[in-house]
Protein backbone atom coordinates (compact mmCIF):
# COMPACT_ATOMS: atom_id res chain seq x y z
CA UNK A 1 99.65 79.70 132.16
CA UNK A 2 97.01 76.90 134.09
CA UNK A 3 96.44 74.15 132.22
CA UNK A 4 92.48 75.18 132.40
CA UNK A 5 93.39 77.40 129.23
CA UNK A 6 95.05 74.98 127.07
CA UNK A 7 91.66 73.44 125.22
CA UNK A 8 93.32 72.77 121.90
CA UNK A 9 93.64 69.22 120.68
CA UNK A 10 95.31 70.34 117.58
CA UNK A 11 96.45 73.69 116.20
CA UNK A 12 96.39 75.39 112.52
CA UNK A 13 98.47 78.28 111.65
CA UNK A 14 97.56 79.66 107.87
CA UNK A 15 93.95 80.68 107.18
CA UNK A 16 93.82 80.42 103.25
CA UNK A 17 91.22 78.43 102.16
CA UNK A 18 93.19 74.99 102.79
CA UNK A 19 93.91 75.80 106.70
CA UNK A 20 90.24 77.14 107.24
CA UNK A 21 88.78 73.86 105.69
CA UNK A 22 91.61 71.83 107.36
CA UNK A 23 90.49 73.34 110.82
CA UNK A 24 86.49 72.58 109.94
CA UNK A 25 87.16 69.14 109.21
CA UNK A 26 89.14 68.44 112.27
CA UNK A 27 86.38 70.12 114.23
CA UNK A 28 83.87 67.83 112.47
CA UNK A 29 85.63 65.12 114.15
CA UNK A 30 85.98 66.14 117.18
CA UNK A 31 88.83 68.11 117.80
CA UNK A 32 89.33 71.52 119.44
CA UNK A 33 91.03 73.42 116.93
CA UNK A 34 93.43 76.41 117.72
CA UNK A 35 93.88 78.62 114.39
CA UNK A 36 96.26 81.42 114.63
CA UNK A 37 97.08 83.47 111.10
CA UNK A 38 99.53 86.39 110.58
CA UNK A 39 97.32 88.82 109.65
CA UNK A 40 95.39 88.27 112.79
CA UNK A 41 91.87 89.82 111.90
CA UNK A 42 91.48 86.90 109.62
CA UNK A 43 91.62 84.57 112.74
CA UNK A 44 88.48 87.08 114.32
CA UNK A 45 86.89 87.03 110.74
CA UNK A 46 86.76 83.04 110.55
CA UNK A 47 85.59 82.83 114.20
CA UNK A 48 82.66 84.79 113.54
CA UNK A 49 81.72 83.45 110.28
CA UNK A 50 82.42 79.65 109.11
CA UNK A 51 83.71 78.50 112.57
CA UNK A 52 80.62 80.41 114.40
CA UNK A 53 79.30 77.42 116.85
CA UNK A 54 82.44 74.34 116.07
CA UNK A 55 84.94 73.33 118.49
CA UNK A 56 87.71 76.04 117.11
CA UNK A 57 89.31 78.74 119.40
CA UNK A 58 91.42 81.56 118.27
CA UNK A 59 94.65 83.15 119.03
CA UNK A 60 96.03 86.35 118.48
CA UNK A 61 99.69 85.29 118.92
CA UNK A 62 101.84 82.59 118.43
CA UNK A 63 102.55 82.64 122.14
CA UNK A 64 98.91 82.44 123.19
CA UNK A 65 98.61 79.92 120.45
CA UNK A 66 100.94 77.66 121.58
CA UNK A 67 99.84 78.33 125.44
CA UNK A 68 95.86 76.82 124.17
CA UNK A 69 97.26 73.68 123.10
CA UNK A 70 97.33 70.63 125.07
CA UNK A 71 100.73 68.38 125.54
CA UNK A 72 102.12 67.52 123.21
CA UNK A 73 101.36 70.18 121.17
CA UNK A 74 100.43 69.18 118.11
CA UNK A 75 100.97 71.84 115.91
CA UNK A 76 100.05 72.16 112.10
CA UNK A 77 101.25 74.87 109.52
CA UNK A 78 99.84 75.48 106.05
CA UNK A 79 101.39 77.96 105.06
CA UNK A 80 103.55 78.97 101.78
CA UNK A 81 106.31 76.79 101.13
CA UNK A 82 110.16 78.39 101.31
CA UNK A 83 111.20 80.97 103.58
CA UNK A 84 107.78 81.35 105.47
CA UNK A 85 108.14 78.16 106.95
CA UNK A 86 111.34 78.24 108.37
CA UNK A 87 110.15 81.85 110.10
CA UNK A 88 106.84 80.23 111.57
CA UNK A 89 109.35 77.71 113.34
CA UNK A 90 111.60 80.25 114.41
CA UNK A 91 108.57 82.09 115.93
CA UNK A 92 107.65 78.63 117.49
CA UNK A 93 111.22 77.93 119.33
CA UNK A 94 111.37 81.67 120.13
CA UNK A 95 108.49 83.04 120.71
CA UNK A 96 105.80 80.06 121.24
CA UNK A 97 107.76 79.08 124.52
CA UNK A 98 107.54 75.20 122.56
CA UNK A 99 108.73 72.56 124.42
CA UNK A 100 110.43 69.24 124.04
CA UNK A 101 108.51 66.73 122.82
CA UNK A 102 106.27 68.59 120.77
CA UNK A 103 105.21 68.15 117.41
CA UNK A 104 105.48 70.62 114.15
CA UNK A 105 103.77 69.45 110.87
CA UNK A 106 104.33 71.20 108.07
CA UNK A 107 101.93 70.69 105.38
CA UNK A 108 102.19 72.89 102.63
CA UNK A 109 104.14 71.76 99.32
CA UNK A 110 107.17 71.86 100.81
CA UNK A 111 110.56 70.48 98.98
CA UNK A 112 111.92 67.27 100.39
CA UNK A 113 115.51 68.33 100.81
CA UNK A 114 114.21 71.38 103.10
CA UNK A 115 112.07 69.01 105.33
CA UNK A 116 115.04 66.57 105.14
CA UNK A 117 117.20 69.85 106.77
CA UNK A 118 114.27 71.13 108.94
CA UNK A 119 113.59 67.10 110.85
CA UNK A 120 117.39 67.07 111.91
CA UNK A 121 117.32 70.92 112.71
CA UNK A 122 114.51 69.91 115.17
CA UNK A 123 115.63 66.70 115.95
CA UNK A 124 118.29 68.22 117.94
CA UNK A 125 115.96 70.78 119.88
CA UNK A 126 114.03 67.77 121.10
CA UNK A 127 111.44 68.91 118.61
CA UNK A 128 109.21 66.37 116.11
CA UNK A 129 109.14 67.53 113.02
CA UNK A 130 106.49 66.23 110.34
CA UNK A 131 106.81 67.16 106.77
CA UNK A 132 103.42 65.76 104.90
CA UNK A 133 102.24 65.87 101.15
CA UNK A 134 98.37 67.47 101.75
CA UNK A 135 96.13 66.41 98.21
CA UNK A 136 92.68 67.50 97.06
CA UNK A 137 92.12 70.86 96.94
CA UNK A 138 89.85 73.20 99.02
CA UNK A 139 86.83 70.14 98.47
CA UNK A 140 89.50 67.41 99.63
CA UNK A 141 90.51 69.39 102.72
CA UNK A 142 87.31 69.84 104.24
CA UNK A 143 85.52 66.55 103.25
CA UNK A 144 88.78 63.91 103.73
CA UNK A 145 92.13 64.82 101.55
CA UNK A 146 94.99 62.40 100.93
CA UNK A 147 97.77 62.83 103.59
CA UNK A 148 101.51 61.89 103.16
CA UNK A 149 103.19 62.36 106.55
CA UNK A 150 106.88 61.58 106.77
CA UNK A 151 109.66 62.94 108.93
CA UNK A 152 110.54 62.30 112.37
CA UNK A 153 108.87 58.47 113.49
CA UNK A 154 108.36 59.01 116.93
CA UNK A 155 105.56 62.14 116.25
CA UNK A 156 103.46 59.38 114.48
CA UNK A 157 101.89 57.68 117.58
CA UNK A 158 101.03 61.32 118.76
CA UNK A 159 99.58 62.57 115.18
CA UNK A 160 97.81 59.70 113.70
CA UNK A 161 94.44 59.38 115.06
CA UNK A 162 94.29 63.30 114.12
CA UNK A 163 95.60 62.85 110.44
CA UNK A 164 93.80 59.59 109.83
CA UNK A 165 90.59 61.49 111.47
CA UNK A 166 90.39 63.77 108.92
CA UNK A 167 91.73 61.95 105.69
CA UNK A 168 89.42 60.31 103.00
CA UNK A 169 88.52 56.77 103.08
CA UNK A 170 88.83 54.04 100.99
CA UNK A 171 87.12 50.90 101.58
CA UNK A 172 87.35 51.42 105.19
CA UNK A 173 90.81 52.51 105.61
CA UNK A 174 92.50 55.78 105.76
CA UNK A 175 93.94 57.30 102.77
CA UNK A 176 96.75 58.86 105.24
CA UNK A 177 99.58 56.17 106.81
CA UNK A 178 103.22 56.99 108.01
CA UNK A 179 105.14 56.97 104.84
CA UNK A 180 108.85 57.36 105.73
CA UNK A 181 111.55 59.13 107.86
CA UNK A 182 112.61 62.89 106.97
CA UNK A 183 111.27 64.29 103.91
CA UNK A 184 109.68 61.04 102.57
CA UNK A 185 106.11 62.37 103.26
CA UNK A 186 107.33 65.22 100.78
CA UNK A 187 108.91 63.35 98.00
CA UNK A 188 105.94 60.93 97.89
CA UNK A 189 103.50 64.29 97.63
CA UNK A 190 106.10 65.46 94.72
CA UNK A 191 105.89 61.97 92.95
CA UNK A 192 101.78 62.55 93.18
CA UNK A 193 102.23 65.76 91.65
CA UNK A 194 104.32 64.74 89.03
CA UNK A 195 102.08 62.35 87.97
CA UNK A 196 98.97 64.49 88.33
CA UNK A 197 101.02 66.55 85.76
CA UNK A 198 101.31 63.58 83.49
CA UNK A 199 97.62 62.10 83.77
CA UNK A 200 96.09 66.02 83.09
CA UNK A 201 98.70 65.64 79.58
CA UNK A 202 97.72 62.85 78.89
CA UNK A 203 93.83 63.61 79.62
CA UNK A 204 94.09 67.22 77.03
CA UNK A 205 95.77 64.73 74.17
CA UNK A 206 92.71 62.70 74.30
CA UNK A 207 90.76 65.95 74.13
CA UNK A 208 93.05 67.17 70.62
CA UNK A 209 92.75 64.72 68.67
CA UNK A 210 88.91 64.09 69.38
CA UNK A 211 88.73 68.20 68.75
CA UNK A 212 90.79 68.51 65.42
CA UNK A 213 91.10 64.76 64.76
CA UNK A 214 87.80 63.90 64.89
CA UNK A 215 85.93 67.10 64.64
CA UNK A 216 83.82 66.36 67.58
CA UNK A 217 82.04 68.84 69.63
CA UNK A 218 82.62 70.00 73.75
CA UNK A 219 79.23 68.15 73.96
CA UNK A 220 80.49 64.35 72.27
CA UNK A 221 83.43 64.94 74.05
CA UNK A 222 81.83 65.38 77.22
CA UNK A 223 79.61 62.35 76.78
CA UNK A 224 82.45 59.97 75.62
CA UNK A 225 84.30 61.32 79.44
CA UNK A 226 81.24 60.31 80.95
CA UNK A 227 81.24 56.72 79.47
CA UNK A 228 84.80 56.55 79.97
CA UNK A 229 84.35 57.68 83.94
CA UNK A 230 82.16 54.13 84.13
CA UNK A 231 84.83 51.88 82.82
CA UNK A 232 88.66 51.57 83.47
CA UNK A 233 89.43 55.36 83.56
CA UNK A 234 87.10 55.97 86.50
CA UNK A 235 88.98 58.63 88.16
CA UNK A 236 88.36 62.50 89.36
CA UNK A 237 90.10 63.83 86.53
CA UNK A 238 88.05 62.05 83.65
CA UNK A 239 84.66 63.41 86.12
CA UNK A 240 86.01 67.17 86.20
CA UNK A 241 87.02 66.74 82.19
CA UNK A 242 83.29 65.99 81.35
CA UNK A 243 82.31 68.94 83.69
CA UNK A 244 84.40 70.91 82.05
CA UNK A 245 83.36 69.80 78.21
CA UNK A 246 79.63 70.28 79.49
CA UNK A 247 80.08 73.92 80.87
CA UNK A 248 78.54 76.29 78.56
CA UNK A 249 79.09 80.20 79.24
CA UNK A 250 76.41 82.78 79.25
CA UNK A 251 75.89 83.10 75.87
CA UNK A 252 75.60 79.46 75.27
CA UNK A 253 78.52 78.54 73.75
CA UNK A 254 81.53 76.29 75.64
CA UNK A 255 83.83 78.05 78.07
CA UNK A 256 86.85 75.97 77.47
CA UNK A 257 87.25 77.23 74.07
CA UNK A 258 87.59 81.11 75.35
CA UNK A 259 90.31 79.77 77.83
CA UNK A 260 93.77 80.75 76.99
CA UNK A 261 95.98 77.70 76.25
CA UNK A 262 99.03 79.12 77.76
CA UNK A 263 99.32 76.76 80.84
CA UNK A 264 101.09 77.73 84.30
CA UNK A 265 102.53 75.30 87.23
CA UNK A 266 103.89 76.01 90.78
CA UNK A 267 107.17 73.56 90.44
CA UNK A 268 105.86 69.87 91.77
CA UNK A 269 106.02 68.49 88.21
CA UNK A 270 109.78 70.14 87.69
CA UNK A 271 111.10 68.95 90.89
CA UNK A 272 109.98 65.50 90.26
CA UNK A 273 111.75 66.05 86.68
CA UNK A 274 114.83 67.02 88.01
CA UNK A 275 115.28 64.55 90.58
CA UNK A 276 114.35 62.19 88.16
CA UNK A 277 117.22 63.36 86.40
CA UNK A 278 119.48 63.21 89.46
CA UNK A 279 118.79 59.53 90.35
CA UNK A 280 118.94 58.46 86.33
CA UNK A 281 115.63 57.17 86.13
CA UNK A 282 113.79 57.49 82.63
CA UNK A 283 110.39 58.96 84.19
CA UNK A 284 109.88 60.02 80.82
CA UNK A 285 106.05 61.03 80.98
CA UNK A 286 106.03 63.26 83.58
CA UNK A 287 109.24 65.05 81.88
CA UNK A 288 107.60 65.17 78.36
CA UNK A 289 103.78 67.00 81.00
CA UNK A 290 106.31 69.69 82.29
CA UNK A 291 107.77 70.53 78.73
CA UNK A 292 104.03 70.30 77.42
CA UNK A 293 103.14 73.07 79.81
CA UNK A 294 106.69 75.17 78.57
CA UNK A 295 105.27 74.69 75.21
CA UNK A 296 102.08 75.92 75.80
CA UNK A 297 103.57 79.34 77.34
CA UNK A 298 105.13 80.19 74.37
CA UNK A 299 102.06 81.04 72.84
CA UNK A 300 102.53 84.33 70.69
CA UNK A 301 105.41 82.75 69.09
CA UNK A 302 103.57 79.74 68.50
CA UNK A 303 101.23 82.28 66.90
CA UNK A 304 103.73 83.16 64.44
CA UNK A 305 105.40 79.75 64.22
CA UNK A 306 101.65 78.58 63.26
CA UNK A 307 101.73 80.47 60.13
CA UNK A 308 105.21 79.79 58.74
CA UNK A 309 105.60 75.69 59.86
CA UNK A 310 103.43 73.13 57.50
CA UNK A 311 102.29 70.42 58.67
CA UNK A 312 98.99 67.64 57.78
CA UNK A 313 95.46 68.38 58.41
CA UNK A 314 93.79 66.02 59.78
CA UNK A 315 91.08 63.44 57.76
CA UNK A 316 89.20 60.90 59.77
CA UNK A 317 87.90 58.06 57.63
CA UNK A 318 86.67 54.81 59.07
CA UNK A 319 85.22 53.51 62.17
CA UNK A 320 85.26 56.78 64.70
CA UNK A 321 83.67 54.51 67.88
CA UNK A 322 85.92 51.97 67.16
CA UNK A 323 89.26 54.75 67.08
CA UNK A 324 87.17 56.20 70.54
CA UNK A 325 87.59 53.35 71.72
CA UNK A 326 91.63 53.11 70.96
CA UNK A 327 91.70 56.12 72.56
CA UNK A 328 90.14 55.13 74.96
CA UNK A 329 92.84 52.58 75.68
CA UNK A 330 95.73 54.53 74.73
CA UNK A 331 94.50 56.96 77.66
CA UNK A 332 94.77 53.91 79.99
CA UNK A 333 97.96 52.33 78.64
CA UNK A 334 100.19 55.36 79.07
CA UNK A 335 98.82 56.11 82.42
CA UNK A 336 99.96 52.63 83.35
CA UNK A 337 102.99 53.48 82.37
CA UNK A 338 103.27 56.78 83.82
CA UNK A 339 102.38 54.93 87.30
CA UNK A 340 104.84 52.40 86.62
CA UNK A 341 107.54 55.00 86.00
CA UNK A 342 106.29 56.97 89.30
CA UNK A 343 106.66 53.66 91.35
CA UNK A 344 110.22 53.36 89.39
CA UNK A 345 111.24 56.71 90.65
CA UNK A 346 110.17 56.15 94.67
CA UNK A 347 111.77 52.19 94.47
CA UNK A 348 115.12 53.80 94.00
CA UNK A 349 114.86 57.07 95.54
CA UNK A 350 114.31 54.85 99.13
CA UNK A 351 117.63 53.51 97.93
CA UNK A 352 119.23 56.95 97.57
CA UNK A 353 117.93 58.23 100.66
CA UNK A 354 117.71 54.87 102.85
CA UNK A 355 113.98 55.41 103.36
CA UNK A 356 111.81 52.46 103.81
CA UNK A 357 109.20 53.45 101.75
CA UNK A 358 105.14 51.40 101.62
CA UNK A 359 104.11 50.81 98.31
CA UNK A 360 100.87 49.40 98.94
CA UNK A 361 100.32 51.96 101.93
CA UNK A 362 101.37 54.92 98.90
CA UNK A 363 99.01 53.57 96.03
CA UNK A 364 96.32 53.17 99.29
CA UNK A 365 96.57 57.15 99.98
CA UNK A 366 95.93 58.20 96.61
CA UNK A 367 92.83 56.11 96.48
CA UNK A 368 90.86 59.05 98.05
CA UNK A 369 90.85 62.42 99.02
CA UNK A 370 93.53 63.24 96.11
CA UNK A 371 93.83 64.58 92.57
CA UNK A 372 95.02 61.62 90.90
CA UNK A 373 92.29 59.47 93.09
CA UNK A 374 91.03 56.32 90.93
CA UNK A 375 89.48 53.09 90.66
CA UNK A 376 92.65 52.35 89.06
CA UNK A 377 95.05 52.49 92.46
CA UNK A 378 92.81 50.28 93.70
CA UNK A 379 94.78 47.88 91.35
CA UNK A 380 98.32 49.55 92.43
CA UNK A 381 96.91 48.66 95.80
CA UNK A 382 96.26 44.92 95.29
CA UNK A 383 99.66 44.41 93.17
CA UNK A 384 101.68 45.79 95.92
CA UNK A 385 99.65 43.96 98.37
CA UNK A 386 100.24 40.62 96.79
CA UNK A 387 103.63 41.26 96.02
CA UNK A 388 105.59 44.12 97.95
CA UNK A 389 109.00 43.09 95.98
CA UNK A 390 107.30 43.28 92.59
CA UNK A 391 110.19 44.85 90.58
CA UNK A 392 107.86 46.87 87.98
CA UNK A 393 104.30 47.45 87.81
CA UNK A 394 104.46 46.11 84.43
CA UNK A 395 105.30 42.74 85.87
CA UNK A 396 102.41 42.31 87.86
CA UNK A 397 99.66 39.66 85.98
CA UNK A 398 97.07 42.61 86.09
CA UNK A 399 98.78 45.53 84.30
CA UNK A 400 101.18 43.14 82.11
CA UNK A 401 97.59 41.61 80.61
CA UNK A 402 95.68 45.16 80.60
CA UNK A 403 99.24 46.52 78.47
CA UNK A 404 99.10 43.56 76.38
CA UNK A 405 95.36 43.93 75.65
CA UNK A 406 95.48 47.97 74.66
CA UNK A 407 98.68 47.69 72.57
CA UNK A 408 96.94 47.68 69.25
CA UNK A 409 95.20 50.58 70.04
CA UNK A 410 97.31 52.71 72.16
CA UNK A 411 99.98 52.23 68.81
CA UNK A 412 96.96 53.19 66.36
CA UNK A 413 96.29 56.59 68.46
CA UNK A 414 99.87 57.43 68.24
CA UNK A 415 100.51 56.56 64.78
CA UNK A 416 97.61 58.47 63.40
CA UNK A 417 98.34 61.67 65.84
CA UNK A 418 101.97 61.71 64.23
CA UNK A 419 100.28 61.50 60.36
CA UNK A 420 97.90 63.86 61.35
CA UNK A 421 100.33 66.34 63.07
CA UNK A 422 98.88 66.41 65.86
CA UNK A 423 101.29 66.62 69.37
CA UNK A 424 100.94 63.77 71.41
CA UNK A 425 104.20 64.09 73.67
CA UNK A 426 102.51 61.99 76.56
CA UNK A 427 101.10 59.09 74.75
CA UNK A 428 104.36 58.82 72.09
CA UNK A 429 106.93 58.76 75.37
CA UNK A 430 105.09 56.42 76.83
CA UNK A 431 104.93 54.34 74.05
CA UNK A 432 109.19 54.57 73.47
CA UNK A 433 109.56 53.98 77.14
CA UNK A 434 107.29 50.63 76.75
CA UNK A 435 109.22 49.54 73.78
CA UNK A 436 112.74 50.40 75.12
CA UNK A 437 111.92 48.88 78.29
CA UNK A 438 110.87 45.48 76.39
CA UNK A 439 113.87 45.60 74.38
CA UNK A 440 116.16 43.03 75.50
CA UNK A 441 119.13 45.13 73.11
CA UNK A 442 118.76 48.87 72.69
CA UNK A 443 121.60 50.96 70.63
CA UNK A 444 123.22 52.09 73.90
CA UNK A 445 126.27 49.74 72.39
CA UNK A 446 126.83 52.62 69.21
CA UNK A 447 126.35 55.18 71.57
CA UNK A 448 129.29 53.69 73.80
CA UNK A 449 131.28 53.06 70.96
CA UNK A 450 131.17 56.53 69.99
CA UNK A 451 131.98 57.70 73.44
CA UNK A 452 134.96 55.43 73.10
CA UNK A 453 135.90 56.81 69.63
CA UNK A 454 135.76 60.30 70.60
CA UNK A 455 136.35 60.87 73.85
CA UNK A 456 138.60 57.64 75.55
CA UNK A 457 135.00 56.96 77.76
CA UNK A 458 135.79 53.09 77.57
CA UNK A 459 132.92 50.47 77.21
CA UNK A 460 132.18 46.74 78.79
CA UNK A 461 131.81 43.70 76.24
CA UNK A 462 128.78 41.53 76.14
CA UNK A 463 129.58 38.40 78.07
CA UNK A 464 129.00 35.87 75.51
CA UNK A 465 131.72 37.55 73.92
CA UNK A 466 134.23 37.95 76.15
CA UNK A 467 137.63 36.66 75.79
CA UNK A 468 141.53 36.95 76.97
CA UNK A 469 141.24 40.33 74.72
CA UNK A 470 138.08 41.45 76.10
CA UNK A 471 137.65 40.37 79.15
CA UNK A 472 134.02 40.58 81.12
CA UNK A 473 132.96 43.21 83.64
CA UNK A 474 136.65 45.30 82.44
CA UNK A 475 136.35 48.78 81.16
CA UNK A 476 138.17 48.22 77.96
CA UNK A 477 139.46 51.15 75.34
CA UNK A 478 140.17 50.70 71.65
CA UNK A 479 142.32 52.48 69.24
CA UNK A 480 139.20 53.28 66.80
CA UNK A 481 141.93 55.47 64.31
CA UNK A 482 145.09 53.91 64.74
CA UNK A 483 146.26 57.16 65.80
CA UNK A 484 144.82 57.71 69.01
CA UNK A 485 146.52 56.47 72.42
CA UNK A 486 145.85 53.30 74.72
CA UNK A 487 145.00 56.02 77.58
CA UNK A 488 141.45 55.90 78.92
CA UNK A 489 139.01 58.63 80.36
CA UNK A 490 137.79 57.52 83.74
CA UNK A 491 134.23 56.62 83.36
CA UNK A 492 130.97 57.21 85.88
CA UNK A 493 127.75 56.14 85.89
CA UNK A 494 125.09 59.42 85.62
């Protein structure tokens, strides 16, 4: 085919309502835009309607698709993670006539180990393969979304003025930079999701207690998210929350309290469980969001379990602003910590996986354009900045004084939730993991004495009190009983 027909700067393939406002937004700055869907009459049905008049051009095939793009082709899927992907690449090597050199970007919420598999697939073809975390919905998408590319480094010279074109701003800069080799881009997008999972927790706890604690209405509630959206909490979630509390149905009365509280999830917040899991780091918060939501779907036998389990009602004497304004800081306190335990989770999965991972470049791409997108990373941002080696969020002068200043209340909110009986799984892990992770001497040395009693698992001696018996750094076993042998299980670290 001449190279007269190939007009495309950049290609889409999936025309759900994240690909079609993908494809606008590119065209909005200045990009030809080949878009190409399965069911081909939505391709016709686009052209005619939202795309009427931009700089997009259809394709009926993959092969004409591919033939309407310049070199490199720089090709973009959204389409549904799993199996679909790997066929849309397939139909690229096959039946695209792709060529060395060109670029595939897959950026649908793909699972890092599959990008990890698909980058070296490609790698081999001669083929660049981009896996990247895509955040903000259908309003983020076709105004400037968050974008986490990762996967093979030598597409991102090729890609970037495309990715950074469309991606939100913050302060200037693009909320989209090159975050890592392989599936990176993914895990980073996962991380994001997992802790969208735990901020939306943490966000309906705050909601509870003000409902049954406090006995406040959709309206107070709604007003006390709009103060809140002016101070430290300034983020999209606390705006959409106040929407929310302020949306009255048609006959006057709030929607929210006809919605079903049986919550769903697509598998972000699990994955980012489980690998949490995997690498043994205690990203408690986000665990304790994805049980929430478990909880929640147990709802008729909740029903039941609501009229046989007791519990406290709750009884609100005292100051309410001032316990508003605990809450207030409880909220912020435990997202702290739920960002510290994110940032926990990345520093040593870059370890795992030998990625060189950006911290200030991550907390800078969830400034805008994403869910989770707050005044707050701005904060993330400047501790990374100033410090790229910082250990711990918590260490950083910032966050170690804002912790320090909410303690009282942030321990007030929980106490009271637990004597009123209401749940507060968010806020309460948070506050363990803060107090455990402060704890110069937890009980880990019972719980390896009883491994040792039971089960031969061994144990190491605190160096101030080692000696020619117990020497440092050994894996020593003791006869607990006096009956047992000297022979020890061989021991692992989980």
């Amino acid at each position: 085919m001449s190279s007269e027909t190939a007009v495309g700067d950049f290609g889409l393939i999936g025309l759900a309502v994240m690909g079609q406002n993908l494809i606008l937004n590119a065209a909005d700055h200045g990009f030809t835009v080949v878009a190409f869907n399965r069911t081909v009459s939505k391709v016709d049905r686009f052209l005619e309607n939202e795309a009427k008049g931009k700089s997009i051009v259809g394709a009926h095939s993959i092969k004409e698709f591919c033939s309407k793009l310049k070199k490199p082709r720089r090709m973009m899927m959204l389409v549904m993670a799993g199996k679909p992907v790997d066929d849309f690449i397939e139909l690229l090597l096959n039946e695209g006539g792709i060529e060395e050199g060109d670029i595939i970007i897959d950026g649908g919420n793909s699972h890092y180990p599959d990008t990890n598999r698909r980058t070296q697939y490609l790698a081999a073809k001669g083929i660049r393969f981009v896996g990247t975390g895509v955040s903000g919905g259908e309003e983020g998408a076709r105004y400037g979304p968050s974008i986490m590319p990762g996967g093979n480094a030598e597409a991102w010279p090729y890609i970037k003025d495309v990715l950074q074109g469309i991606s939100a701003k913050s302060d200037g800069e693009a909320c989209c930079q090159w975050v890592g080799d392989e599936g990176a881009g993914h895990y980073v997008k996962m991380v994001h999701n997992g802790i969208e999972y735990g901020d939306m927790q943490l966000i309906c706890e705050a909601y509870d207690i003000m409902k049954r604690g406090l006995g406040l209405s959709n309206k107070e509630m709604g007003d006390i998210f709009s103060q809140w959206n002016k101070g430290v909490l300034d983020s999209f979630l606390i705006e959409i929350t106040r929407d929310i509390l302020y949306f009255n149905d048609e006959d006057g009365s709030p929607l929210l309290e006809k919605i079903m509280d049986s919550a769903g999830q697509k598998g972000t917040g699990k994955w980012t469980a489980i690998n949490a899991l995997d690498l043994g780091m205690p990203v408690t918060l986000i665990g304790e969001s994805v049980f929430s939501r478990c909880l929640s779907s147990l709802k008729q036998e909740r029903g039941r379990a609501s009229k046989l389990l007791s519990g406290p009602t709750p009884n609100f004497t005292g100051d309410k602003q001032k316990f508003i304004d605990d809450l207030e800081q409880a909220l912020y306190a435990s997202k702290i910590i739920s960002y510290a335990q994110g940032f926990m989770l990345m520093q040593n999965a870059a370890k795992e996986y030998k990625w060189k991972l950006n911290k200030p470049e991550i907390a800078l791409m969830w400034r805008g354009g994403c869910i989770i997108r707050s005044v707050f990373l701005k904060d993330i941002t400047t501790a990374y900045r100033n410090n790229p080696e910082l250990e711990n969020l918590l260490f950083d002068d910032f966050f170690n004084k804002a912790i320090h200043n909410a303690q009282e209340g942030w321990r007030n909110v929980v106490a009271k939730g637990a004597l009123w009986g209401l749940p507060t799984p968010c806020f309460s892990t948070a506050l363990s993991f803060y107090d455990g992770y402060r704890a110069e001497n937890l009980p880990a040395n019972l719980l390896q004495a009883q491994r040792d009693y039971f089960g031969a698992h061994t144990f190491k001696i605190k160096p101030e009190f080692a000696n020619e018996k117990y020497p440092e750094g050994k894996d020593i076993h003791v006869n607990w009983t006096g009956r047992g042998g000297n022979v020890s299980a061989s021991t692992y670290n989980a």
